[in-house]
Protein backbone atom coordinates (compact mmCIF):
# COMPACT_ATOMS: atom_id res chain seq x y z
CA UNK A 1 132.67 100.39 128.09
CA UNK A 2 129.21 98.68 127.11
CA UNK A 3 128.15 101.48 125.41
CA UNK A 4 131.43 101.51 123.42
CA UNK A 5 131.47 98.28 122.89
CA UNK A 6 127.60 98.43 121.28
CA UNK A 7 128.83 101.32 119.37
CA UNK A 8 131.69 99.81 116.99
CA UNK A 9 129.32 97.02 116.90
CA UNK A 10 126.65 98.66 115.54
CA UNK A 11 129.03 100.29 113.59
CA UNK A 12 130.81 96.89 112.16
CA UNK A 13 127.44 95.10 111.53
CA UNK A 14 125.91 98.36 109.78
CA UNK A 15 129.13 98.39 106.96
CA UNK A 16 128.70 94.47 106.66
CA UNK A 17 125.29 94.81 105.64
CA UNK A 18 125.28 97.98 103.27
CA UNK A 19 128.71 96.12 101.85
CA UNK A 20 126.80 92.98 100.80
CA UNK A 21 123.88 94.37 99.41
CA UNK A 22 125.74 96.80 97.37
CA UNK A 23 127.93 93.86 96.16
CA UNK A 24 125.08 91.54 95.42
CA UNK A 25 122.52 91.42 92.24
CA UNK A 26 118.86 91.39 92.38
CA UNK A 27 118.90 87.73 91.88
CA UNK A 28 121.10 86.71 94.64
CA UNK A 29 120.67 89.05 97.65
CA UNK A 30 118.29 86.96 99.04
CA UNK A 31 120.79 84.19 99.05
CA UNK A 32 123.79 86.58 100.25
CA UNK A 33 122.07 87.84 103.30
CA UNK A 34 120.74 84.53 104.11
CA UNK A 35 123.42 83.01 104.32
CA UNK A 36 125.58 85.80 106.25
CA UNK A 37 122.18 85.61 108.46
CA UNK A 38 123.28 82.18 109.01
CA UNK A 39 126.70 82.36 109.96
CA UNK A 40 125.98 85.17 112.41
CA UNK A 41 122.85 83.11 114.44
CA UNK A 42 125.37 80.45 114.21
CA UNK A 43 128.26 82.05 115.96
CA UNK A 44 125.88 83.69 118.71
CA UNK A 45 124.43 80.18 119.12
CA UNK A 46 128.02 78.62 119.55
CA UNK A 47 129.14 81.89 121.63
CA UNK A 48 126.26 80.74 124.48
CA UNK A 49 128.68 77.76 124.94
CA UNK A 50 132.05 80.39 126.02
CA UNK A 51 129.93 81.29 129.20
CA UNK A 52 131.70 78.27 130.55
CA UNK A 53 134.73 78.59 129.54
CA UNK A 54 136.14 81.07 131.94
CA UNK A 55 134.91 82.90 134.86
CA UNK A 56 132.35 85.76 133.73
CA UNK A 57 133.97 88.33 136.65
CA UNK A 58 136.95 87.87 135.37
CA UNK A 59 138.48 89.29 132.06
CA UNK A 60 139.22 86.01 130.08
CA UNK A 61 136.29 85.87 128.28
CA UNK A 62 136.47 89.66 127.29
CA UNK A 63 139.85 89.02 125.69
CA UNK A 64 138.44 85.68 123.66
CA UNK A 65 135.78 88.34 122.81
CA UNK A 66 138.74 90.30 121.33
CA UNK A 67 140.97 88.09 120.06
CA UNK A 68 137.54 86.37 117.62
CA UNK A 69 136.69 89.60 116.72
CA UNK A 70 140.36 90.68 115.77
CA UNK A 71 140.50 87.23 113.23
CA UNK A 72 137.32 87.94 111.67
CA UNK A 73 139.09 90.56 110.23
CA UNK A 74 141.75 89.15 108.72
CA UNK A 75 140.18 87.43 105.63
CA UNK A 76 139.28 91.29 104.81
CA UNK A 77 142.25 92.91 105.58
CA UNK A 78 144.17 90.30 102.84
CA UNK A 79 141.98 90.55 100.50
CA UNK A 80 142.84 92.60 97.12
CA UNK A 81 138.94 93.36 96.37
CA UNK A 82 137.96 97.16 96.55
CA UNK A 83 135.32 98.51 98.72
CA UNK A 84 131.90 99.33 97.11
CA UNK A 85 131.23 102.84 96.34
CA UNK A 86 128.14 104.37 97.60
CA UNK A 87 126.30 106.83 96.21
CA UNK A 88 124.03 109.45 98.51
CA UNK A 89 120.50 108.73 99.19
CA UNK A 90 117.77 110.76 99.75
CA UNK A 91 116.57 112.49 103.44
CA UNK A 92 113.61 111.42 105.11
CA UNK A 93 112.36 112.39 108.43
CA UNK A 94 110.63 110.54 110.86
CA UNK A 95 107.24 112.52 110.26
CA UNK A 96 107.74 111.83 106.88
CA UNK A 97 107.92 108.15 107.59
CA UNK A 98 105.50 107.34 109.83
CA UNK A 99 102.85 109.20 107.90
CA UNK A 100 104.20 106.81 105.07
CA UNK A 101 104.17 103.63 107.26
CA UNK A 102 102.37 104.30 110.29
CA UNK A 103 102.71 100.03 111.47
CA UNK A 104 106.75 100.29 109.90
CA UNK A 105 107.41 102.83 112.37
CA UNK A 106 105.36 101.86 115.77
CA UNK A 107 106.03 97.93 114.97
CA UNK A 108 110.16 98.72 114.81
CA UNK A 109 109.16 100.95 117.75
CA UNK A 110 107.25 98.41 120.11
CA UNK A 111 109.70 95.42 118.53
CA UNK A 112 112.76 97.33 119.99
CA UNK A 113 111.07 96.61 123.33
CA UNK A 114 110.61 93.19 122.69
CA UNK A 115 114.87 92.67 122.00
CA UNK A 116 115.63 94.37 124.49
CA UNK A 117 114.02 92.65 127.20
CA UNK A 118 114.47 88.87 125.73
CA UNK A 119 118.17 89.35 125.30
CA UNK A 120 118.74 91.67 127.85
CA UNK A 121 116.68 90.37 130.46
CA UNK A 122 116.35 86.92 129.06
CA UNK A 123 119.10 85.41 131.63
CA UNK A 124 118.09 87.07 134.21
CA UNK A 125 114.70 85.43 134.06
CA UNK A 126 115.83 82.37 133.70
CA UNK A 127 117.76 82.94 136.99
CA UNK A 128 115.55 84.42 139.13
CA UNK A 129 113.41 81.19 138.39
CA UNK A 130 116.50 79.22 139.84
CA UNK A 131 117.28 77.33 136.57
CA UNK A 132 121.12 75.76 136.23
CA UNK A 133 123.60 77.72 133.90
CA UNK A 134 123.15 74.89 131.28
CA UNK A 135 119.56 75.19 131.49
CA UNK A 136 119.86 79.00 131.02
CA UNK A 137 122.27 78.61 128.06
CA UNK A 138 119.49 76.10 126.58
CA UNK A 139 116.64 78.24 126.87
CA UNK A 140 118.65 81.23 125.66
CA UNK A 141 119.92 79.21 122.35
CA UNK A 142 116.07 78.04 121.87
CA UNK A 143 115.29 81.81 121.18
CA UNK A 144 118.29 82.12 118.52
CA UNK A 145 117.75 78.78 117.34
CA UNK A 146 113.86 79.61 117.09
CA UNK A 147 114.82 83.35 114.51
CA UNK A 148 117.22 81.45 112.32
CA UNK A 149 114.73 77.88 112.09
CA UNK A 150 111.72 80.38 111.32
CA UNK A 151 113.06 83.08 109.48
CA UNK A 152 113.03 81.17 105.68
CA UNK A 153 109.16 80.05 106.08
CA UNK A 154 107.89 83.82 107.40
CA UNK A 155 109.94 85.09 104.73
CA UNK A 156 108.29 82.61 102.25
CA UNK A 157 105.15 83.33 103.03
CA UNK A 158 105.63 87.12 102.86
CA UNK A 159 106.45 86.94 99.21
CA UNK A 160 102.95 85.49 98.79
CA UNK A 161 100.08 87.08 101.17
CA UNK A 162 99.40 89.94 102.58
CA UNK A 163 101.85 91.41 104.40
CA UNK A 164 99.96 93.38 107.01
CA UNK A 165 98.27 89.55 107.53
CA UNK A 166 101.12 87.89 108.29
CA UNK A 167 102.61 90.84 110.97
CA UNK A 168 99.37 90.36 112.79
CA UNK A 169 99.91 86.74 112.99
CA UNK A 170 103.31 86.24 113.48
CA UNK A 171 102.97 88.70 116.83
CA UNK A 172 99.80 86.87 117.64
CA UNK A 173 102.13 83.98 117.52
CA UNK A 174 104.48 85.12 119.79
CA UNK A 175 102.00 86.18 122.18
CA UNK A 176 100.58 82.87 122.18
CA UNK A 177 104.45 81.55 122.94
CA UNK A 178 104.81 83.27 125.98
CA UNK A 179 101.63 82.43 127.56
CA UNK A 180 102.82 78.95 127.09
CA UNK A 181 105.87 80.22 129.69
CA UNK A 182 103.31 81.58 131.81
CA UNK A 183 101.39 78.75 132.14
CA UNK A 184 103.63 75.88 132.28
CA UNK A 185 106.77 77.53 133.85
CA UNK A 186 107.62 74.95 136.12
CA UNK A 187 107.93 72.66 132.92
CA UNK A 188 111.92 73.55 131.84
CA UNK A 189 110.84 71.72 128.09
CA UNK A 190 107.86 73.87 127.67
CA UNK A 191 109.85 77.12 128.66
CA UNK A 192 112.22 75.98 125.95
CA UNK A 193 109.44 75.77 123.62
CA UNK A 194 108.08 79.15 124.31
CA UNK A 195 111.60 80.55 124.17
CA UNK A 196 111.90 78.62 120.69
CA UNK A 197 108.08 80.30 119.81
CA UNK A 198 108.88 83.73 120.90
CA UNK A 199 112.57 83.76 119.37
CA UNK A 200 110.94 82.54 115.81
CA UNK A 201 108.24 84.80 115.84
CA UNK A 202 110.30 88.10 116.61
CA UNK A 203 113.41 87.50 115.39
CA UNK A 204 112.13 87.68 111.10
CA UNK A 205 109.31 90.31 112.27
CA UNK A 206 112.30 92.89 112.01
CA UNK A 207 112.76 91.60 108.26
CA UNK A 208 109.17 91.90 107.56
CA UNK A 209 108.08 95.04 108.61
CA UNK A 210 110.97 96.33 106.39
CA UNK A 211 109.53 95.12 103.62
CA UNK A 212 105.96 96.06 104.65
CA UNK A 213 107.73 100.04 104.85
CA UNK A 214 109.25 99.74 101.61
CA UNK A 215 106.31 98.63 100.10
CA UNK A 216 105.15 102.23 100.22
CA UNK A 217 108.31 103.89 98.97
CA UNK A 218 110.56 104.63 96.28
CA UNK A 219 113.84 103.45 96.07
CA UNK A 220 115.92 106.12 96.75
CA UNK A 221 114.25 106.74 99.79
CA UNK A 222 114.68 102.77 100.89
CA UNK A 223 118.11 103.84 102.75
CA UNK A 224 116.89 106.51 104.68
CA UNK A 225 113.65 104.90 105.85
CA UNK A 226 116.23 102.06 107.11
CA UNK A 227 118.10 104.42 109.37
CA UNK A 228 114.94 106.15 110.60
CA UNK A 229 113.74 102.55 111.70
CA UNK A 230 116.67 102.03 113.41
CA UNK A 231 116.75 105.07 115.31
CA UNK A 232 113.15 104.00 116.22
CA UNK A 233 114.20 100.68 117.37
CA UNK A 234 116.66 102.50 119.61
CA UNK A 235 114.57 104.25 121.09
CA UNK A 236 112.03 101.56 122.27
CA UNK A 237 114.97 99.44 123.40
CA UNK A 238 116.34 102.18 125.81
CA UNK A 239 115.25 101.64 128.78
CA UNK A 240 113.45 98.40 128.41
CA UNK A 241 115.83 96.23 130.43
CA UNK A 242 115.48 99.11 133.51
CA UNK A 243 111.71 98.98 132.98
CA UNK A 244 111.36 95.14 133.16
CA UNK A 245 113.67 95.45 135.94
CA UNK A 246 111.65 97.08 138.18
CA UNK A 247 108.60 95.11 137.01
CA UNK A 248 110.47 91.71 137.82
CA UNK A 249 111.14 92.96 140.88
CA UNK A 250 108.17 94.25 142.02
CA UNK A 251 105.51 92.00 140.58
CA UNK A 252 108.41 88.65 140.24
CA UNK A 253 109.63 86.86 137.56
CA UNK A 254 106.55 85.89 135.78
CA UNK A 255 106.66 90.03 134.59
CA UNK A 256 109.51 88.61 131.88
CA UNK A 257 107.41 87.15 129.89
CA UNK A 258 103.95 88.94 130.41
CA UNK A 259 106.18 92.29 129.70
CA UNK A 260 106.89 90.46 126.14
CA UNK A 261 103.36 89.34 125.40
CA UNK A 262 101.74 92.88 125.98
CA UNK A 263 104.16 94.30 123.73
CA UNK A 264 104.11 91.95 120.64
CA UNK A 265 99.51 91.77 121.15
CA UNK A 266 99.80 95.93 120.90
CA UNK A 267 102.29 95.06 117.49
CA UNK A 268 99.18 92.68 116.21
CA UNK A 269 96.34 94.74 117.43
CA UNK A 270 97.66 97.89 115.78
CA UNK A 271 98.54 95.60 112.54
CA UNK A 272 94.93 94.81 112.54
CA UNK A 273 93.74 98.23 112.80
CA UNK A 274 95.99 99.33 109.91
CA UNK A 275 94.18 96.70 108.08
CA UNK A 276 90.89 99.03 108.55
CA UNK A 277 92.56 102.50 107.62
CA UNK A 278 94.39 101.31 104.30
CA UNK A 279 94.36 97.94 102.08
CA UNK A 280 97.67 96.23 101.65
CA UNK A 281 99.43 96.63 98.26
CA UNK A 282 98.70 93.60 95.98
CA UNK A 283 101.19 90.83 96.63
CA UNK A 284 102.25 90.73 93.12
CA UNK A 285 103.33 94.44 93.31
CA UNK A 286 105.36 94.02 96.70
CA UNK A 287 109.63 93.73 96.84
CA UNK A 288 111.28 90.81 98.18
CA UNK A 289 111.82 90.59 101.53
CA UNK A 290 116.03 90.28 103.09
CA UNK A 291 116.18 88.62 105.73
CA UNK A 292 117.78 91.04 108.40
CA UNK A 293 118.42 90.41 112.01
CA UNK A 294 117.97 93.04 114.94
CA UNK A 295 119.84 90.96 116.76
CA UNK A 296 122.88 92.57 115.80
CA UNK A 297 121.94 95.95 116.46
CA UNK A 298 121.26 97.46 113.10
C-alpha cells in the first residue's frame, strides 16, 4: 500500500509541477515555484506535528492523511480554468545524458541516496539514540526547516558563480554538518544543528544540479533530461533505507550519519574532478535556476 501510496504521489506532485511551469512566464517562474516550494515545506513541517495526534498503529492518522489530501483538491476541481496543453518533447536516453552531464547524472544518482536515508531512516536514528518523540519531531523539522531557510541563498548564488563551484561546496557543506552529529551526538542542540546543516545543504542541491544539466542542453531536450534524472534518483534511493539498515545495525547508530557524509564527500569529490575534465559554462550564459524539491518525489 506504500508503494501505491508513493505512486499517485509521485504522480500528483509530477502534474503540479509541469502545470505551473507551463502556466508561468519567464519572468515569474522563479516566483511561482518558490512559492508552491513554500507551501509544500510548510505543510510537511506542520504535518511532523499530526504524529501526535492519534496513535501511529492505528488508522486515524491514515484517514486525516486522506481526508487533507481529498480538500486540496477541491479549489481545482471548482475552478473554471482549463488545463495547459502540452506539447511532446524530445527522447533522450540515459547514455545520452550522462555523456552530456556526467556530475547531473551521478550527483541525482548519489543524492537519491542521501533522501532516502535522512527521511527514511532519519527517525529511526533519532530513536535508536533514545531521543523523546518531541525531540525526534524537532530534529526531523530542523532538516525541512534547514531546505526551505537555504534554498533562496544557494539559488542566489548559483545565478552568479560557477556552478560546478558551488555543488562542490554545498556537499562539502553537508559533509561538514554531519560530522558535527558525529562528534557532538550526545548534544540534542548540536544534532539539531547538523540536521538543520545537512537538510539545507541537500535539500536545493536537487535544484542545482538541474540547472548545472541544463546548462549543457537545448531546450527541447530540458523535459526529457528531467525524467531521466528522476529515474536516476530512483534508483539510488532503492534500497538505501535496507542498506543503512543493516549498517545501523551492525556497526550502531552512529552509521546514520557517517552513511550520509560518505555519500554527499563522493558528490563533492567527483564535482571537483569534473572541474579538471571540462570548464564550467560562463555564468552569464547559464539559465536560471527553479527551485525544485526531491522531497516530494519528483
Amino acid at each position: 500500500m506504500l508503494l501505491v501510496v508513493g505512486f499517485c504521489y509521485s504522480g500528483v506532485y509530477v502534474v503540479a509541477e509541469s502545470w505551473l511551469n507551463d502556466s508561468s512566464t519567464n519572468e515569474n517562474r522563479r516566483r511561482t515555484l518558490s512559492a508552491y516550494l513554500i507551501v509544500q515545506m510548510l505543510g510537511i513541517i506542520v504535518a511532523q506535528r499530526l504524529i501526535n495526534v492519534a496513535d501511529p498503529g492505528g488508522y486515524d492518522l491514515f484517514v486525516i492523511m486522506s481526508v487533507a489530501v481529498s480538500i486540496s483538491f477541491a479549489p481545482i476541481l471548482l475552478s473554471a480554468g482549463p488545463a495547459p496543453a502540452f506539447s511532446t518533447t524530445r527522447r533522450m536516453s540515459l547514455r545520452r545524458l550522462f555523456e552530456t552531464s556526467p556530475l547531473g547524472c551521478v550527483g541525482t544518482f548519489f543524492l537519491g541516496a542521501t533522501f532516502a536515508c535522512l527521511f527514511g531512516m532519519g527517525a529511526v536514528y533519532a530513536t535508536e539514540i533514545r531521543l523523546t518523540p518531541a525531540k525526534i519531531l524537532i530534529f526531523i523539522g530542523a532538516i525541512y526547516v534547514g531546505g526551505l531557510v537555504l534554498q533562496y541563498p544557494i539559488g542566489w548564488f548559483s545565478d552568479r558563480i560557477d556552478r560546478l563551484r558551488l555543488i562542490a561546496a554545498v556537499t562539502a557543506t553537508g559533509v561538514a554538518g554531519c560530522l558535527v552529529g558525529l562528534i557532538f551526538s550526545g548534544s540534542f542542540v548540536a544534532l539539531v544543528v547538523a540536521g538543520f546543516v545537512i537538510g539545507g545543504a541537500s535539500n536545493p542541491l536537487y535544484s542545482l544540479l538541474i540547472a548545472h544539466t541544463n546548462d549543457y542542453l537545448e531546450p527541447e531536450d530540458m523535459a526529457s533530461a528531467s525524467g531521466g534524472l528522476i529515474v536516476l534518483n530512483g534508483v539510488g534511493a532503492a534500497g538505501t533505507p535496507i542498506l543503512v539498515g543493516y549498517l545501523m545495525q551492525g556497526l550502531r547508530a552512529w552509521a546514520f550519519l557517517a552513511f550520509i557524509a560518505c555519500v554527499m564527500a563522493a558528490i563533492s569529490s567527483y564535482a571537483f574532478y569534473r572541474m579538471t575534465v571540462r570548464p564550467a559554462p560562463a555564468v552569464e550564459a547559464t539559465s536560471p535556476i527553479s527551485p525544485i524539491s526531491m522531497v516530494s518525489g519528483t
